[in-house]
PDB file of N, CA and C in Angstrom:
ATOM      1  N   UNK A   1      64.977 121.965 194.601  1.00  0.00           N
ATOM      2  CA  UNK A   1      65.855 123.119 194.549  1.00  0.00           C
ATOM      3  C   UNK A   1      66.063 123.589 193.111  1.00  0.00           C
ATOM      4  N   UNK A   2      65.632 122.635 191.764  1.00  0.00           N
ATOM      5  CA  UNK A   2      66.282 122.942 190.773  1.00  0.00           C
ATOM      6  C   UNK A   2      65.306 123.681 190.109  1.00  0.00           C
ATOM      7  N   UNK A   3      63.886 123.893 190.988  1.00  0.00           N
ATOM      8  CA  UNK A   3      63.040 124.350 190.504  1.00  0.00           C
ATOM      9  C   UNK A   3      63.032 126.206 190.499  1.00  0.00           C
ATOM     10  N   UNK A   4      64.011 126.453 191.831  1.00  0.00           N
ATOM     11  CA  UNK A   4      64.058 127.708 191.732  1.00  0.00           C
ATOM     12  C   UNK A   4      65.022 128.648 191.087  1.00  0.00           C
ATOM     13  N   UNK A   5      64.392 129.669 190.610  1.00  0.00           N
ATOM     14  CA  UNK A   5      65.495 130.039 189.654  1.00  0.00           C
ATOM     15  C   UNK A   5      67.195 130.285 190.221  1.00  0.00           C
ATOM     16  N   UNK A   6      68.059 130.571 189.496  1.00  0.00           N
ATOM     17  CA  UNK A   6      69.326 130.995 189.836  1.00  0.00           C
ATOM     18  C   UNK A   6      69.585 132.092 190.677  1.00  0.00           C
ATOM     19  N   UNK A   7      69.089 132.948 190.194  1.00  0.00           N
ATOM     20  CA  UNK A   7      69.432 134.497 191.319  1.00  0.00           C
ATOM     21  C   UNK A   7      68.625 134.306 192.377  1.00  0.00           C
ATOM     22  N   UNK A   8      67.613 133.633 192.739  1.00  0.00           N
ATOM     23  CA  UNK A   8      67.042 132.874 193.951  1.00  0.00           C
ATOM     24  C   UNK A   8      67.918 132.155 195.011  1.00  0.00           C
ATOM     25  N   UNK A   9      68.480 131.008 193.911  1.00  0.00           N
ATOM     26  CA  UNK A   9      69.373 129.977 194.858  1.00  0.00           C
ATOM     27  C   UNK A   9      70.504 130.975 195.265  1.00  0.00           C
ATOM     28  N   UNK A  10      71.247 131.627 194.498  1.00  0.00           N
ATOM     29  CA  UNK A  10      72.307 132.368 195.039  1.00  0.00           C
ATOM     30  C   UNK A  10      72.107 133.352 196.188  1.00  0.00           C
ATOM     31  N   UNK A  11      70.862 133.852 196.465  1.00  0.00           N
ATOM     32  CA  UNK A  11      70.747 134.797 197.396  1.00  0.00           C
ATOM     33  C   UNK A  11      70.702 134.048 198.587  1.00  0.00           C
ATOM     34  N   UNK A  12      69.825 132.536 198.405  1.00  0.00           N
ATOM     35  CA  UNK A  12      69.596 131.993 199.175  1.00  0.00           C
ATOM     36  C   UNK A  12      71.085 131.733 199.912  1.00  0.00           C
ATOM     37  N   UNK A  13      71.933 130.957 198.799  1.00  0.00           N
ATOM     38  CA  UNK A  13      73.186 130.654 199.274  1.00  0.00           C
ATOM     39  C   UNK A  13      74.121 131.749 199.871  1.00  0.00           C
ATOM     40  N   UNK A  14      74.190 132.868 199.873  1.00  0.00           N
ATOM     41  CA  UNK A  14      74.985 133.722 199.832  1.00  0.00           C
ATOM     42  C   UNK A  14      74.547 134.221 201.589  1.00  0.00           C
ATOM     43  N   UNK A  15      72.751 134.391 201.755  1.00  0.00           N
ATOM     44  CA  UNK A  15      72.649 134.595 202.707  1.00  0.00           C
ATOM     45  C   UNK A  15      72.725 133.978 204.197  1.00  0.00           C
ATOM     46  N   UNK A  16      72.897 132.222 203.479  1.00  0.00           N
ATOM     47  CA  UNK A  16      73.271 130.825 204.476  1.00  0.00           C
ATOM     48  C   UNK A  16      74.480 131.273 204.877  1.00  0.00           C
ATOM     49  N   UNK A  17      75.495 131.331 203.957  1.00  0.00           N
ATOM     50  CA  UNK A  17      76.989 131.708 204.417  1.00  0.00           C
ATOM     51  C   UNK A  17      77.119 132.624 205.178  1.00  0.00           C
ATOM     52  N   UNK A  18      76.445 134.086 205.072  1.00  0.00           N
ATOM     53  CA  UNK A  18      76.693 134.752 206.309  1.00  0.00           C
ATOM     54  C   UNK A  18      75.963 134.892 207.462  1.00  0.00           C
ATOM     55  N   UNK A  19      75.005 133.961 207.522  1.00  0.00           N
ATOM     56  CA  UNK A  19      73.889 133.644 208.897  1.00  0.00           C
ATOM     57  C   UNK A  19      73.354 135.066 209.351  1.00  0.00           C
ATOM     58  N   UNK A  20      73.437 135.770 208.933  1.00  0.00           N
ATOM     59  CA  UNK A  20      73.235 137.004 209.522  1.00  0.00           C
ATOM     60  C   UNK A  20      72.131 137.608 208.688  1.00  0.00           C
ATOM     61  N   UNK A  21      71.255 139.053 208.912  1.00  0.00           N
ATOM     62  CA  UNK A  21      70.499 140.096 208.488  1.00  0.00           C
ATOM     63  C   UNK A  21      71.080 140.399 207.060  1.00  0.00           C
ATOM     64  N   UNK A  22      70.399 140.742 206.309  1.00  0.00           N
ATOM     65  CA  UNK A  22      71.542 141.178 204.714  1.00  0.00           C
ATOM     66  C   UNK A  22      70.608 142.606 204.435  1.00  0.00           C
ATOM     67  N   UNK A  23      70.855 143.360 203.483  1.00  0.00           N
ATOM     68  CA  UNK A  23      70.456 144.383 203.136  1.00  0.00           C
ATOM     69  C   UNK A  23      70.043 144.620 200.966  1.00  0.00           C
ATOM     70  N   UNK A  24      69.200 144.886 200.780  1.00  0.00           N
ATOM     71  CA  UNK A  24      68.905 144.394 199.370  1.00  0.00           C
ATOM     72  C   UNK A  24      70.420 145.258 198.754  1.00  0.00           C
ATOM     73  N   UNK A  25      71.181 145.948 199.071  1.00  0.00           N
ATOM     74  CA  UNK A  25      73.294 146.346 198.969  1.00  0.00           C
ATOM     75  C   UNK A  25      73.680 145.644 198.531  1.00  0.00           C
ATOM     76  N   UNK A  26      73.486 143.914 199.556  1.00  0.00           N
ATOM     77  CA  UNK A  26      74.117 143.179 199.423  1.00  0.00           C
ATOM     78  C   UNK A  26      73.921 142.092 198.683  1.00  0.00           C
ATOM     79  N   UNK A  27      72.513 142.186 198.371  1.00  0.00           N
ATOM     80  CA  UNK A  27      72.218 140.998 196.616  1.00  0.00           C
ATOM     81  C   UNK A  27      72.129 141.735 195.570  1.00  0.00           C
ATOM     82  N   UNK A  28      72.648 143.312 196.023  1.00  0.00           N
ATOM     83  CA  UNK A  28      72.782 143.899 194.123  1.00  0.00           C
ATOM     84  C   UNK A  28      74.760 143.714 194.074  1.00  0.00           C
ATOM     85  N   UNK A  29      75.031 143.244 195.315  1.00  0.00           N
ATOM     86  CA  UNK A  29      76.657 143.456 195.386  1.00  0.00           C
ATOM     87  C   UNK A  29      76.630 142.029 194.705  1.00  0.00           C
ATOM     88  N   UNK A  30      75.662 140.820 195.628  1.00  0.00           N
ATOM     89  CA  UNK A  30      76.093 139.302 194.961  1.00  0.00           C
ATOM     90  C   UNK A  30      75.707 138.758 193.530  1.00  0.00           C
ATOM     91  N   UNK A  31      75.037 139.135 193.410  1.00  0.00           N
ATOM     92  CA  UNK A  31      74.197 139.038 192.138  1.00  0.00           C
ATOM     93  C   UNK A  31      74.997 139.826 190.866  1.00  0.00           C
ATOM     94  N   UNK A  32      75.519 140.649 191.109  1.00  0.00           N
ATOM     95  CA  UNK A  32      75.848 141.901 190.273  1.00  0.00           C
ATOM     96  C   UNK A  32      74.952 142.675 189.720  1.00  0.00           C
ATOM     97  N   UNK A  33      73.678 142.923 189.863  1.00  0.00           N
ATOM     98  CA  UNK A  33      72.839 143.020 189.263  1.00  0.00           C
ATOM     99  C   UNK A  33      72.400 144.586 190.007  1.00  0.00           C
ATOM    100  N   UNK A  34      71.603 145.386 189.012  1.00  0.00           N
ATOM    101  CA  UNK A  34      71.107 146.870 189.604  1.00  0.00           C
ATOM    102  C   UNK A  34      69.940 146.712 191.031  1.00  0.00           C
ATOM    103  N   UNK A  35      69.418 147.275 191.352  1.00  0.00           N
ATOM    104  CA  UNK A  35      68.531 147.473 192.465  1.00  0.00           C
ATOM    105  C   UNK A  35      66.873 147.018 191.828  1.00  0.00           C
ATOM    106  N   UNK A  36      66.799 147.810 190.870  1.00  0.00           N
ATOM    107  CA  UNK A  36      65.532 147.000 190.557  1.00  0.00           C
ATOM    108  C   UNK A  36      65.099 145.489 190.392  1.00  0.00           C
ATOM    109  N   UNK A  37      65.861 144.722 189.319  1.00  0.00           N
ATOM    110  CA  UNK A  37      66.295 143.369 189.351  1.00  0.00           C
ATOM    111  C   UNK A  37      66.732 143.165 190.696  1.00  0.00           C
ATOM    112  N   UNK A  38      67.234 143.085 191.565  1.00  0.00           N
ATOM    113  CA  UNK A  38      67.325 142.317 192.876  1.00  0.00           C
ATOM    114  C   UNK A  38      66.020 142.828 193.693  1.00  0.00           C
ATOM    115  N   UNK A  39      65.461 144.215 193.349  1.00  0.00           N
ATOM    116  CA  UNK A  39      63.958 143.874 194.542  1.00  0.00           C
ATOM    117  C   UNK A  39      62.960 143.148 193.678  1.00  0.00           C
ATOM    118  N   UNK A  40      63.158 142.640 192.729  1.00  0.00           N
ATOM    119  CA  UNK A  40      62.255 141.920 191.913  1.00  0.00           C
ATOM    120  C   UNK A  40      62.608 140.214 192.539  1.00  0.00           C
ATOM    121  N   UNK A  41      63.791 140.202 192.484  1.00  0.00           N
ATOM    122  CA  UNK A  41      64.589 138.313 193.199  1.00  0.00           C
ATOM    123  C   UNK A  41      64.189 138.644 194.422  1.00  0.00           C
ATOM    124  N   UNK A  42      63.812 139.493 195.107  1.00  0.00           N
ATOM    125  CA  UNK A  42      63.884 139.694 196.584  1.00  0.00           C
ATOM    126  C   UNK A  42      62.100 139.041 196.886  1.00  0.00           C
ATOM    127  N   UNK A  43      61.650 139.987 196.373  1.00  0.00           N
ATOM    128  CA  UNK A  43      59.832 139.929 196.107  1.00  0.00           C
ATOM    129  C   UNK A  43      59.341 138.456 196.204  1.00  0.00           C
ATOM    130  N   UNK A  44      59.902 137.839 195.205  1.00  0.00           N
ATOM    131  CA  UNK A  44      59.690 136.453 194.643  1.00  0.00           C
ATOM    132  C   UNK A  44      60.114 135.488 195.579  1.00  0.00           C
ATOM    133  N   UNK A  45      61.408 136.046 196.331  1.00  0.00           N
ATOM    134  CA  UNK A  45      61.873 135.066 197.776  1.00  0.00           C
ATOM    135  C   UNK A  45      61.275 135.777 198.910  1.00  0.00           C
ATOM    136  N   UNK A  46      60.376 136.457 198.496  1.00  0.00           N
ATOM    137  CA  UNK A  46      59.370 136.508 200.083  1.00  0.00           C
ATOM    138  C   UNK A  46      57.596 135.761 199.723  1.00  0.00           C
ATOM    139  N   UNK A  47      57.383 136.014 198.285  1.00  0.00           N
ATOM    140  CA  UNK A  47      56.313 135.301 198.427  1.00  0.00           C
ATOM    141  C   UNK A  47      56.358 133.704 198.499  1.00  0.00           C
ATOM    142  N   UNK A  48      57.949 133.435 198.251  1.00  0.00           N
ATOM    143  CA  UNK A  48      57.923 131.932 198.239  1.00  0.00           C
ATOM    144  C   UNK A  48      57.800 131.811 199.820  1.00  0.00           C
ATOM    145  N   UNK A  49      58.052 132.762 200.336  1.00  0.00           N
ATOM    146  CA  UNK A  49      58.461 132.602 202.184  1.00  0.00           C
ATOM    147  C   UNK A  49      59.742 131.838 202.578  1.00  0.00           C
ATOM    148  N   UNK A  50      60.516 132.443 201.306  1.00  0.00           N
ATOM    149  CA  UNK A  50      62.079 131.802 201.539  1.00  0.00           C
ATOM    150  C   UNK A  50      63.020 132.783 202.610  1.00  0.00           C
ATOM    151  N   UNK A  51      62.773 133.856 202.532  1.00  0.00           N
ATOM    152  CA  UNK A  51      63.385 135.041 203.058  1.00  0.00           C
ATOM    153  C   UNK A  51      62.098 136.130 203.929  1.00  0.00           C
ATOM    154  N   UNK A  52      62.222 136.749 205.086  1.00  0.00           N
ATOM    155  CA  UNK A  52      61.128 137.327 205.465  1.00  0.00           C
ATOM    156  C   UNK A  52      62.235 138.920 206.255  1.00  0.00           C
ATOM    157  N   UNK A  53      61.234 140.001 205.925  1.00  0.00           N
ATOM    158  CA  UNK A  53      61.698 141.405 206.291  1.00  0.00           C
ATOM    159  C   UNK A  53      61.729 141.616 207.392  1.00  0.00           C
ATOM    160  N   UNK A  54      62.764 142.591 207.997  1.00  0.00           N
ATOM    161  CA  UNK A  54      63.042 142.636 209.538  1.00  0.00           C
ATOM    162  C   UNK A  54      63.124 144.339 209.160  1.00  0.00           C
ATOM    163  N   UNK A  55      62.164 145.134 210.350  1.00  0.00           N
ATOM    164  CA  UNK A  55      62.260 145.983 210.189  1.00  0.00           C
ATOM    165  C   UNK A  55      61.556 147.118 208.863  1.00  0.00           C
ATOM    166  N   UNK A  56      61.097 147.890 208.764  1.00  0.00           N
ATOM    167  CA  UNK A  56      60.488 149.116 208.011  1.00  0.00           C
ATOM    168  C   UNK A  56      58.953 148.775 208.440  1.00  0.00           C
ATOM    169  N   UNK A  57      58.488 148.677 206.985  1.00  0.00           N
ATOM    170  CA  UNK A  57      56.854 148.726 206.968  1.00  0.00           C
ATOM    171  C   UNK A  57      55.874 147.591 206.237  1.00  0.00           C
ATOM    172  N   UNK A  58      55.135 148.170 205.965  1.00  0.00           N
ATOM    173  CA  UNK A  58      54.443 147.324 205.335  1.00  0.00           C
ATOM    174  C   UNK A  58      54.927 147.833 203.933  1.00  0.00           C
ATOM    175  N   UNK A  59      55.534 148.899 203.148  1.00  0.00           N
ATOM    176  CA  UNK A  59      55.572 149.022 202.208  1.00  0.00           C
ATOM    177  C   UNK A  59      56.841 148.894 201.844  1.00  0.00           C
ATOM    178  N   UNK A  60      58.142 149.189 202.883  1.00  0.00           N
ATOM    179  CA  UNK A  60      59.284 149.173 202.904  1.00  0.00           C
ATOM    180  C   UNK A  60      60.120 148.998 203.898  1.00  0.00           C
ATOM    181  N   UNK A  61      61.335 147.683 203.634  1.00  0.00           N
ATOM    182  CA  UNK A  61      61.885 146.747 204.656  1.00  0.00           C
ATOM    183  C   UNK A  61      63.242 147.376 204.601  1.00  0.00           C
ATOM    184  N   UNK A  62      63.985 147.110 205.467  1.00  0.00           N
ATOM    185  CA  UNK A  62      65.333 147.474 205.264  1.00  0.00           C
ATOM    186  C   UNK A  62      66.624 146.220 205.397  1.00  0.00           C
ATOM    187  N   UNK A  63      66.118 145.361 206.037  1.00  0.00           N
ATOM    188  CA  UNK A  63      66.540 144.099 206.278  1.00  0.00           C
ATOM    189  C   UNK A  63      65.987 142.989 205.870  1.00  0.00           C
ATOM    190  N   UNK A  64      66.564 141.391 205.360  1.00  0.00           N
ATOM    191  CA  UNK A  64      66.352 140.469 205.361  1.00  0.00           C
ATOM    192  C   UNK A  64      66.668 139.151 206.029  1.00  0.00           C
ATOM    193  N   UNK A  65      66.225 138.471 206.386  1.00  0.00           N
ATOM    194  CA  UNK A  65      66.481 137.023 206.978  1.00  0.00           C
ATOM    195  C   UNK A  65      66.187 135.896 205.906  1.00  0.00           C
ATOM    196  N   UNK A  66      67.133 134.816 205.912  1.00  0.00           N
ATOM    197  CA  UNK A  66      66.441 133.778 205.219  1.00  0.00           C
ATOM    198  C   UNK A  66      65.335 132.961 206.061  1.00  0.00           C
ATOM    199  N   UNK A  67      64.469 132.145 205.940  1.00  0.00           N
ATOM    200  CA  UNK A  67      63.920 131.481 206.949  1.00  0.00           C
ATOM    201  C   UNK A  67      63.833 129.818 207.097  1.00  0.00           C
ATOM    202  N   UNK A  68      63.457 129.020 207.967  1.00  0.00           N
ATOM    203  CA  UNK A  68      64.212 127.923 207.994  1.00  0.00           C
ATOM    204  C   UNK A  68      63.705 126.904 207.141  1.00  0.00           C
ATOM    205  N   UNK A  69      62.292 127.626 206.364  1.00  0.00           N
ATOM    206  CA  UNK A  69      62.298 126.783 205.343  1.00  0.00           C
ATOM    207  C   UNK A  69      63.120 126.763 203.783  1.00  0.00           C
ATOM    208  N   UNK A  70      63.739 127.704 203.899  1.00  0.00           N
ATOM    209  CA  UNK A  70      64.500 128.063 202.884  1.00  0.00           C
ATOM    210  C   UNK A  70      66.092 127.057 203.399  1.00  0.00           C
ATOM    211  N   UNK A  71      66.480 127.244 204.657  1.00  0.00           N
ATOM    212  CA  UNK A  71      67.426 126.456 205.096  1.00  0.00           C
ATOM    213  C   UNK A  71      67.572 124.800 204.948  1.00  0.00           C
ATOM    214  N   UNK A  72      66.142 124.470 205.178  1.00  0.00           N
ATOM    215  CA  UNK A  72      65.659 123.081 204.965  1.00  0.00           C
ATOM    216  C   UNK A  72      65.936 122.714 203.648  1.00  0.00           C
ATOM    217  N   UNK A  73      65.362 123.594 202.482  1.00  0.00           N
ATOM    218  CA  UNK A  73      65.712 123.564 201.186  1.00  0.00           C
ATOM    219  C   UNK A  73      67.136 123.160 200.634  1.00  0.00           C
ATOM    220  N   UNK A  74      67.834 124.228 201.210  1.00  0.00           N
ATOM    221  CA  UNK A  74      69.005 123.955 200.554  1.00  0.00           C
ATOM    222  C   UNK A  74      69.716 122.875 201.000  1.00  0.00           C
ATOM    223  N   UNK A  75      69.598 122.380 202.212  1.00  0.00           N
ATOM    224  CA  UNK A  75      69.912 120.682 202.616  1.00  0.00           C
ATOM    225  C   UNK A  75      69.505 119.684 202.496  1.00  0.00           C
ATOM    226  N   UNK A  76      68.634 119.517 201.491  1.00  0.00           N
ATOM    227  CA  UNK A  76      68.041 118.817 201.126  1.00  0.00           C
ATOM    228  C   UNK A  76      69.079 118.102 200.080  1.00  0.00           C
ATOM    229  N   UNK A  77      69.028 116.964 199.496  1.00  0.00           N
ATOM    230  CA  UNK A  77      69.540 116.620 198.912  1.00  0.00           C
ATOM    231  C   UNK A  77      69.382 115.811 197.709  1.00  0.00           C
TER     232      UNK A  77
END
């Protein structure tokens, strides 16, 4: 876990807590950070296959899920 960066783990964490769909809104809301910088943390937690898109296209998503290997991750200990 300590391998991934910070604005990683936090999205990760942020999106465990609310079990639910998130919207890239809501990791420029957690993060504090502008829109570009979070679709850049976003990018990086889909090629890890930490997080996977629900909904749009192939070029553009509107939703996120974490996925359960990302869940596995963070319980790890």
């Amino acid at each position: 876990m300590n391998q991934i960066p910070v604005y990683e783990r936090e999205v990760l964490r942020f999106s465990l807590l609310t079990n639910k769909p998130f919207l890239l809104t809501d990791v420029c809301r957690w993060l504090q950070l502008k829109r570009e910088a979070c679709r850049k943390v976003m990018r990086e937690l889909e090629s890890k296959q930490l997080v996977y898109a629900i909904g749009g296209g192939s070029m553009r998503c509107h939703k996120f899920m974490i996925t359960e290997k990302a869940v596995a991750l963070l319980h790890r200990k």
